[in-house]
Protein backbone atom coordinates (compact mmCIF):
# COMPACT_ATOMS: atom_id res chain seq x y z
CA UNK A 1 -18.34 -30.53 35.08
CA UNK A 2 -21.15 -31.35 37.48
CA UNK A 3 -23.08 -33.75 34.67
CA UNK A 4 -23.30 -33.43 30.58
CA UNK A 5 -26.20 -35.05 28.37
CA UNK A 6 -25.82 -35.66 24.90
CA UNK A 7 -27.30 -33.42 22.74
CA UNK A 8 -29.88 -36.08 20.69
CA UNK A 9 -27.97 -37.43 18.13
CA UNK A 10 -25.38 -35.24 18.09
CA UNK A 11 -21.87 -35.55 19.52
CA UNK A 12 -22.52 -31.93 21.53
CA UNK A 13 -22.71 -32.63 25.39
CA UNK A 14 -23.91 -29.90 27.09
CA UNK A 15 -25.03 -29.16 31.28
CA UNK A 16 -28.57 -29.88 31.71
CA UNK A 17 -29.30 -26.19 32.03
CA UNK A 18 -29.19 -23.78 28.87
CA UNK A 19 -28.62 -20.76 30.21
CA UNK A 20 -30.74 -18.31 28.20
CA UNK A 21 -29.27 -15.40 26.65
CA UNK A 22 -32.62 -12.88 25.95
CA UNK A 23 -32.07 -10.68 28.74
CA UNK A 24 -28.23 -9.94 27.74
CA UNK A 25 -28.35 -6.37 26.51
CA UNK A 26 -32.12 -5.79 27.59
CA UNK A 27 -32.41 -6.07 31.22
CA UNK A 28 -28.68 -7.55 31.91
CA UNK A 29 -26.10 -4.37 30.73
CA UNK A 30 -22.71 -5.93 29.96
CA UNK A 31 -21.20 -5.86 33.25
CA UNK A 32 -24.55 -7.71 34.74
CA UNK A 33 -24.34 -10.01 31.95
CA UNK A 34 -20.26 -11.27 32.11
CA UNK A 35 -21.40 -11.88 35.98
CA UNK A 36 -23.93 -14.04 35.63
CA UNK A 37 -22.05 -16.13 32.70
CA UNK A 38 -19.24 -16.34 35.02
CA UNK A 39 -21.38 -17.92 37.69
CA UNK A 40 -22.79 -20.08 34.93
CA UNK A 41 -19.81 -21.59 33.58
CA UNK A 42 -18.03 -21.38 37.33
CA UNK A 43 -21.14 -24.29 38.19
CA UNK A 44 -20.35 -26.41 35.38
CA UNK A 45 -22.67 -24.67 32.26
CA UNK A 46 -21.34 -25.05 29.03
CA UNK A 47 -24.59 -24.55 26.96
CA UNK A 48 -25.60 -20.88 26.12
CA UNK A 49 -28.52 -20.32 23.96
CA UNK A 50 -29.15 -16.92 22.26
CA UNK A 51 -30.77 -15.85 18.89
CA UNK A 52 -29.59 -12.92 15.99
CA UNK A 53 -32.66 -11.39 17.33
CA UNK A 54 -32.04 -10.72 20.99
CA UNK A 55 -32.88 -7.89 21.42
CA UNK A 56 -34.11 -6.32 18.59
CA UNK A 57 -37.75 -5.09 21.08
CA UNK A 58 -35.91 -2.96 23.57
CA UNK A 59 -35.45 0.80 22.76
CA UNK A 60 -32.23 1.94 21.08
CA UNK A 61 -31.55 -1.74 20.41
CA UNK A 62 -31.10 -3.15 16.62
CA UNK A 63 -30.50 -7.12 16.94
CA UNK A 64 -27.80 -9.13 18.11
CA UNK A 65 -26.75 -7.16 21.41
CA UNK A 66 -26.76 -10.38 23.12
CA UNK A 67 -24.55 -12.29 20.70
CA UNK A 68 -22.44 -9.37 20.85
CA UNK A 69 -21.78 -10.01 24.54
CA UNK A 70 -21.90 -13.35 24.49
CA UNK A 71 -19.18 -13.22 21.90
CA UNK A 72 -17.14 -10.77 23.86
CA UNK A 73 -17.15 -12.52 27.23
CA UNK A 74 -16.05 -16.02 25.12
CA UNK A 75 -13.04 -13.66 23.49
CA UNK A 76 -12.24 -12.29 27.19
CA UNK A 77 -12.40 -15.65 29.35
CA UNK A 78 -10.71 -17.66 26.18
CA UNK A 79 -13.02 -20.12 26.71
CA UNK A 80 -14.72 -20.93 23.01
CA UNK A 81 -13.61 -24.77 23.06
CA UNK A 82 -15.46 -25.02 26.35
CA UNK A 83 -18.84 -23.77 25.73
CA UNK A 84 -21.20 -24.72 23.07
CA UNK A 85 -23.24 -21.70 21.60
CA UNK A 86 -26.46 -21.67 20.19
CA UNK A 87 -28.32 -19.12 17.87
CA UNK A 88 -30.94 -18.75 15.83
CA UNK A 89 -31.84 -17.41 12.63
CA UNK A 90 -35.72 -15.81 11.10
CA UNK A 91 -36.39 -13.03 13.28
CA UNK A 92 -33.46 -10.25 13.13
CA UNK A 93 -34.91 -6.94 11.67
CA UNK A 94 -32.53 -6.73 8.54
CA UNK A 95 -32.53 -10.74 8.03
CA UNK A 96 -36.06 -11.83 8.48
CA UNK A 97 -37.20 -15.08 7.27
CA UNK A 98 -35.71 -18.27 5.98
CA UNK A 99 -34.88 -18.17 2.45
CA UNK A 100 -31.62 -19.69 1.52
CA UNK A 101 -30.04 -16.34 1.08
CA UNK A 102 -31.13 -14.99 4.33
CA UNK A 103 -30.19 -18.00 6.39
CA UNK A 104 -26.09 -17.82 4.97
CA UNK A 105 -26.15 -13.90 5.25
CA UNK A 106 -27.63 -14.00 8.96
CA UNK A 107 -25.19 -16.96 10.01
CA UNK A 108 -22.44 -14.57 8.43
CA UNK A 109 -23.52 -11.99 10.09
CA UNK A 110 -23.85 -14.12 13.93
CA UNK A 111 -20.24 -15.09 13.50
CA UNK A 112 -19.53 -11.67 13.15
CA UNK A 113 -20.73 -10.98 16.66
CA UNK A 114 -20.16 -13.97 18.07
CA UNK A 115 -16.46 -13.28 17.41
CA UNK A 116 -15.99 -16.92 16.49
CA UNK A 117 -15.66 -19.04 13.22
CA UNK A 118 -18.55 -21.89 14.00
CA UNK A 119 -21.75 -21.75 15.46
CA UNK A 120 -22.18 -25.12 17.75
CA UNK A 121 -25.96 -25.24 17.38
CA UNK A 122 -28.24 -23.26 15.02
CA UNK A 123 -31.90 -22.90 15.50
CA UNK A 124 -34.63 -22.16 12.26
CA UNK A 125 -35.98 -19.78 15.22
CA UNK A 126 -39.48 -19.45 13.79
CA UNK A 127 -40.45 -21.44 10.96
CA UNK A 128 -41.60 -20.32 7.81
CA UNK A 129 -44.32 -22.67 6.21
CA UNK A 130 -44.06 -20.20 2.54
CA UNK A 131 -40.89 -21.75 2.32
CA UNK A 132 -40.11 -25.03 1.20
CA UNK A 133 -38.56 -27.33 3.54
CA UNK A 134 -36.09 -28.24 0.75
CA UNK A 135 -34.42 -24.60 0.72
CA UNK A 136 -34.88 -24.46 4.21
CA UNK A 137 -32.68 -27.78 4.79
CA UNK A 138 -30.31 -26.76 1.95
CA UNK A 139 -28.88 -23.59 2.88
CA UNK A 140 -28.44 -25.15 6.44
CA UNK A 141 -26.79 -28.18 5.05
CA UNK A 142 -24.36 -25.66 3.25
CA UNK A 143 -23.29 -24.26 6.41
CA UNK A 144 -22.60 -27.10 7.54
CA UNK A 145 -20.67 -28.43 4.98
CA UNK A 146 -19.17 -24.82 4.87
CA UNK A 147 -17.84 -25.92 8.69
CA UNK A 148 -19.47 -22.78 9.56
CA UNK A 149 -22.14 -24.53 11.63
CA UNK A 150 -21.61 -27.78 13.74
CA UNK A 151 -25.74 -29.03 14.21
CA UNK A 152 -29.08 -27.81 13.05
CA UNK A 153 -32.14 -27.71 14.88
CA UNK A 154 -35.36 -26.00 14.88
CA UNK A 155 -37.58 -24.16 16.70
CA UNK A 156 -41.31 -23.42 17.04
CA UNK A 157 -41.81 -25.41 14.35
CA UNK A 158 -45.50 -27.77 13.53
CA UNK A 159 -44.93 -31.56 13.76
CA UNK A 160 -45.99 -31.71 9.30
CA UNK A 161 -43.15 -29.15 8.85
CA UNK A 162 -40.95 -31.20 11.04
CA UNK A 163 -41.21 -34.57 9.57
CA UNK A 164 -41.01 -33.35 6.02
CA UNK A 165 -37.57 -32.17 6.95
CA UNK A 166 -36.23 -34.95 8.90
CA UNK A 167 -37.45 -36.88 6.26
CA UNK A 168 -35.74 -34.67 3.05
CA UNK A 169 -32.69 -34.75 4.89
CA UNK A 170 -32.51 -38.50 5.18
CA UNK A 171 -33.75 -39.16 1.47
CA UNK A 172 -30.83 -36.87 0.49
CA UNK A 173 -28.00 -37.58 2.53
CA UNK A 174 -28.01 -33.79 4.42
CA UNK A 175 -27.49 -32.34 7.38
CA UNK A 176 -30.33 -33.30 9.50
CA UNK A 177 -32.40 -31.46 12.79
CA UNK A 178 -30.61 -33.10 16.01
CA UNK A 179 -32.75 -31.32 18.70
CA UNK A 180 -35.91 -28.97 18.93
CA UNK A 181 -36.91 -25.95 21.11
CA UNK A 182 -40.72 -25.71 21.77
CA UNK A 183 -42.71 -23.59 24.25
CA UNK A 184 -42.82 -26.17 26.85
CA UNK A 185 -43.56 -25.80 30.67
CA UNK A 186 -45.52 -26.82 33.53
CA UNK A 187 -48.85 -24.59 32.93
CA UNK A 188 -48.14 -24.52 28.63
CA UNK A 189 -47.80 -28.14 28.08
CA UNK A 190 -50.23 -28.38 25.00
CA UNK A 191 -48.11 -27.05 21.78
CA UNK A 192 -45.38 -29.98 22.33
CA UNK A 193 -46.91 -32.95 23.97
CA UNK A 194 -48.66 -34.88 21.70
CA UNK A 195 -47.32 -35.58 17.70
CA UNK A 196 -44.76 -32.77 18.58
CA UNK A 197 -43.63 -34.70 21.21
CA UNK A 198 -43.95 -38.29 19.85
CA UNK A 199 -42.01 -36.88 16.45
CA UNK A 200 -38.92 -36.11 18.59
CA UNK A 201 -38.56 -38.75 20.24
CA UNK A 202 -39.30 -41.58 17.67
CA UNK A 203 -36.43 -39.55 16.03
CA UNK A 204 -33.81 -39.31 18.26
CA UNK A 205 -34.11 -35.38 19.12
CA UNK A 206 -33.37 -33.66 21.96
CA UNK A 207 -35.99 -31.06 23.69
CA UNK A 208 -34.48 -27.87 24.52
CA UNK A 209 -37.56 -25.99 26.34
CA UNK A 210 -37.90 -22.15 25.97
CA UNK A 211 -40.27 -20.54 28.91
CA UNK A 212 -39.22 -23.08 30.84
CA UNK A 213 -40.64 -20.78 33.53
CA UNK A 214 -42.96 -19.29 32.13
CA UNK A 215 -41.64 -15.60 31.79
CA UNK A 216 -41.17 -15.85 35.90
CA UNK A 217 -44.53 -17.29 36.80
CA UNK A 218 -43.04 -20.52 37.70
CA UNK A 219 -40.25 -19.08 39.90
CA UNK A 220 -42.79 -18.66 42.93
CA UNK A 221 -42.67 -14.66 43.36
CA UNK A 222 -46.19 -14.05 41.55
CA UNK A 223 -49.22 -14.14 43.70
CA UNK A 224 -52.14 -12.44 44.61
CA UNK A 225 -51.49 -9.23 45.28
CA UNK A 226 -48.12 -9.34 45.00
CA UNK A 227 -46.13 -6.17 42.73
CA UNK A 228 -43.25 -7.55 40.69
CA UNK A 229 -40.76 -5.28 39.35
CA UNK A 230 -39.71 -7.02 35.98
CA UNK A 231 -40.33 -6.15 31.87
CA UNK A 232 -42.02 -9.78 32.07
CA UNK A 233 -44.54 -9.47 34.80
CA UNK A 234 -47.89 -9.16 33.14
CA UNK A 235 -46.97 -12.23 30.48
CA UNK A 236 -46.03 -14.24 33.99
CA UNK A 237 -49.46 -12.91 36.13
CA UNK A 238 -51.56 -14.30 33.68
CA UNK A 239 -51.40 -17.34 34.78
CA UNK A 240 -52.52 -16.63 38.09
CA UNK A 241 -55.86 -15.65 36.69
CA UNK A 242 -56.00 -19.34 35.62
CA UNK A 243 -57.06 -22.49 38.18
CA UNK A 244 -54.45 -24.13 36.57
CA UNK A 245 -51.96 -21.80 37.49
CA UNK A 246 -53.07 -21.30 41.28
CA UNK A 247 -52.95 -25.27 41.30
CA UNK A 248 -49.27 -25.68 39.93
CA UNK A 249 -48.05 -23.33 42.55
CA UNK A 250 -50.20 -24.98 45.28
CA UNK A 251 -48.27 -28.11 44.05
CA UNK A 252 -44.82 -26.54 43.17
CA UNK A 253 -44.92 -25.39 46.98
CA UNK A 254 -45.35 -28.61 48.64
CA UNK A 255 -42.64 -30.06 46.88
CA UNK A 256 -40.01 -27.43 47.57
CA UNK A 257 -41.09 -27.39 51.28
CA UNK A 258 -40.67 -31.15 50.97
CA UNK A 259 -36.70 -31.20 49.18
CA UNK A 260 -35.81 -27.84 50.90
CA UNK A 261 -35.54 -26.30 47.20
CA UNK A 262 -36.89 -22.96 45.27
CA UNK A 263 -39.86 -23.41 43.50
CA UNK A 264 -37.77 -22.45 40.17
CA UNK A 265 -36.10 -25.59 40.77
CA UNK A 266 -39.17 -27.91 41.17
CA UNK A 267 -40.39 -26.33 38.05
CA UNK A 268 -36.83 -26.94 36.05
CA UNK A 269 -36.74 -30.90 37.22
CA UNK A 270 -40.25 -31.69 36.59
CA UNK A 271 -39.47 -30.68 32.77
CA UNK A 272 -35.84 -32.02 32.69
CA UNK A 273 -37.96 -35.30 33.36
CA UNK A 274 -39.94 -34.93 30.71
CA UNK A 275 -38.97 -37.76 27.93
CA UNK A 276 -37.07 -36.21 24.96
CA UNK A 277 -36.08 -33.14 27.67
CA UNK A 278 -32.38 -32.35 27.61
CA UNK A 279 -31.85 -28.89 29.25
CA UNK A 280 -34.21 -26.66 29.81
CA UNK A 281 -33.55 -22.97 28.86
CA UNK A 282 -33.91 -20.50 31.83
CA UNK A 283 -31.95 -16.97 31.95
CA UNK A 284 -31.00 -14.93 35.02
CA UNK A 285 -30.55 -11.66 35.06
CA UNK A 286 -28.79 -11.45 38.36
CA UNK A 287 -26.51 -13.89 39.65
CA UNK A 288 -28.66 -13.88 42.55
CA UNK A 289 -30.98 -15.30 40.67
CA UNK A 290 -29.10 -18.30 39.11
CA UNK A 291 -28.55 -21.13 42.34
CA UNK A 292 -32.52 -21.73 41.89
CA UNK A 293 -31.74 -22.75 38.52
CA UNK A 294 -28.38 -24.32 38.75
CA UNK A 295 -30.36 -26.94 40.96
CA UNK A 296 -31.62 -28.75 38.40
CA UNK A 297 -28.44 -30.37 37.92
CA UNK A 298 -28.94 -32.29 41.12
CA UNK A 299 -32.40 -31.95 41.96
CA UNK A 300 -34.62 -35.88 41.26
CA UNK A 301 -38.34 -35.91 41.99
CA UNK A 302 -39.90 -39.18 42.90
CA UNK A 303 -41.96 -40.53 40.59
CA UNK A 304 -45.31 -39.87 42.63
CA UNK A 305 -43.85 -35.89 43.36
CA UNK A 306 -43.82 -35.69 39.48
CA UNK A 307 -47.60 -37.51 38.77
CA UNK A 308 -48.59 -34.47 41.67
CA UNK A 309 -47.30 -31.87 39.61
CA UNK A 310 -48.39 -33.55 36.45
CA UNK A 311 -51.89 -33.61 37.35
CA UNK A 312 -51.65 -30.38 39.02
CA UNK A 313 -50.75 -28.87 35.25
CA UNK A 314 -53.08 -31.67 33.22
């Protein structure tokens, strides 16, 4: 394996890429999808993120197509012990929320799919501030204890909601959030620096970015007056519309002409260098579209190439 980080406080070491599973069973069919997670783990990846959820928006879909594939490829390449899979629980259509029931019947039901009898890292996917952090914590802590589920962590989740768990679980003894996934990336940098940020890391938790690209914008192929074929292209052109976003690429350009890299990769190692950043979640649909990401593995910016981009984004 090219390089592993440790998961925050956990004992999970995973490649400093997540590949993200959203597009499995949306705009990756099966066949697409085994490809480009054979590419993956071929470069070293061990760390695939997914979510009971994915995807639940597409026509004709119900939930859990992409842990469904996931789970199959795992079965097929007899590979389980070498990757560590994370999911998420709050958003599937018939298992919405966080109650303590719903969490244990949704974690039933990802095993299920995921053809596998423990879930290596499982994300509160949205939080849920009607429920109290205490039932929240507790029905997590049971799967845990259960052996059903190795870590907990959370996801798009306020810095108040955060510490009161941390802090529950430590007053009673429980199982206890080892790593976070916020909205993070060079042009949305606002909802996690700050508390969010200074939370994780005065607690030992690991960053796990989602939109580390920003739906594509941060890849490089959106400018002006350029047509992109892809389900994500107006969430991605946005940005464009912004000075901040025509001065991130303006920067993101210079240093890829400067390390002979795609700007996807720039993007990826400015955030991996972010403190409390462990991997960075970024999914391909092609496997054409993965060595751009895979870089990040390798790729180091000098300190002034990252103040450049940093002030480029501020």
């Amino acid at each position: 394996m090219t390089s592993v980080h440790k998961l925050g406080t956990s004992d999970l070491e995973v490649f400093p890429l997540a590949l993200g599973g959203n597009v499995f069973g949306w705009t990756a069919d099966e066949e697409r999808s085994f490809a480009v997670l054979d590419a993956y783990a071929a470069a070293g990846g061990n760390f695939i993120d997914t979510a009971d959820s994915y995807s639940a928006w597409a026509e004709g879909n119900r939930g859990g197509e992409s842990e469904t594939i996931v789970g199959k490829w795992v079965r097929e390449r007899g590979n389980r012990s070498d990757v560590v899979i994370a999911t998420k629980v709050s958003q599937h259509p018939e298992f919405q929320g966080l109650s303590a029931a719903t969490i244990k019947a949704a974690a039933d039901a990802s095993l299920r799919r995921l053809g596998t009898d423990h879930i290596d890292l499982y994300y509160t996917h949205f939080d849920k501030p009607e429920v109290p952090v205490e039932e929240i914590i507790g029905a997590l802590d049971e799967l845990v204890k259960a052996g059903k589920v190795r870590h907990i962590a959370a996801s798009n989740i306020s810095a108040e909601r955060l510490r009161a768990s941390l802090d529950f679980s430590e007053r009673e003894g429980l199982a206890r959030y080892v790593a976070l996934q916020p909205h993070y990336n060079l042009v949305s940098r606002d909802t996690y620096e700050g508390e969010l940020q200074h939370l994780a890391e005065r607690s030992g938790l690991a960053a796990v970015p989602y939109y580390a690209l920003a739906s594509g914008f941060l890849t490089g192929k959106y400018r002006p007056g350029a047509a992109v074929d892809s389900a994500r292209a107006q969430g991605a052109a946005k940005h464009l519309r912004t000075e901040r976003g025509r001065k991130v690429l303006a920067a993101l350009d210079a240093v890829a002409r400067a390390h002979d890299v795609e700007v996807a990769s720039v993007a990826l190692a400015w955030l991996a260098a972010q403190p409390t950043v462990v991997a960075p979640i970024a999914s391909a649909r092609t496997v054409d579209q993965l060595p751009a990401l895979l870089e990040v593995a390798e790729l180091r910016l000098t300190d002034a190439e990252l103040a450049e981009l940093t002030e480029a984004s501020a």
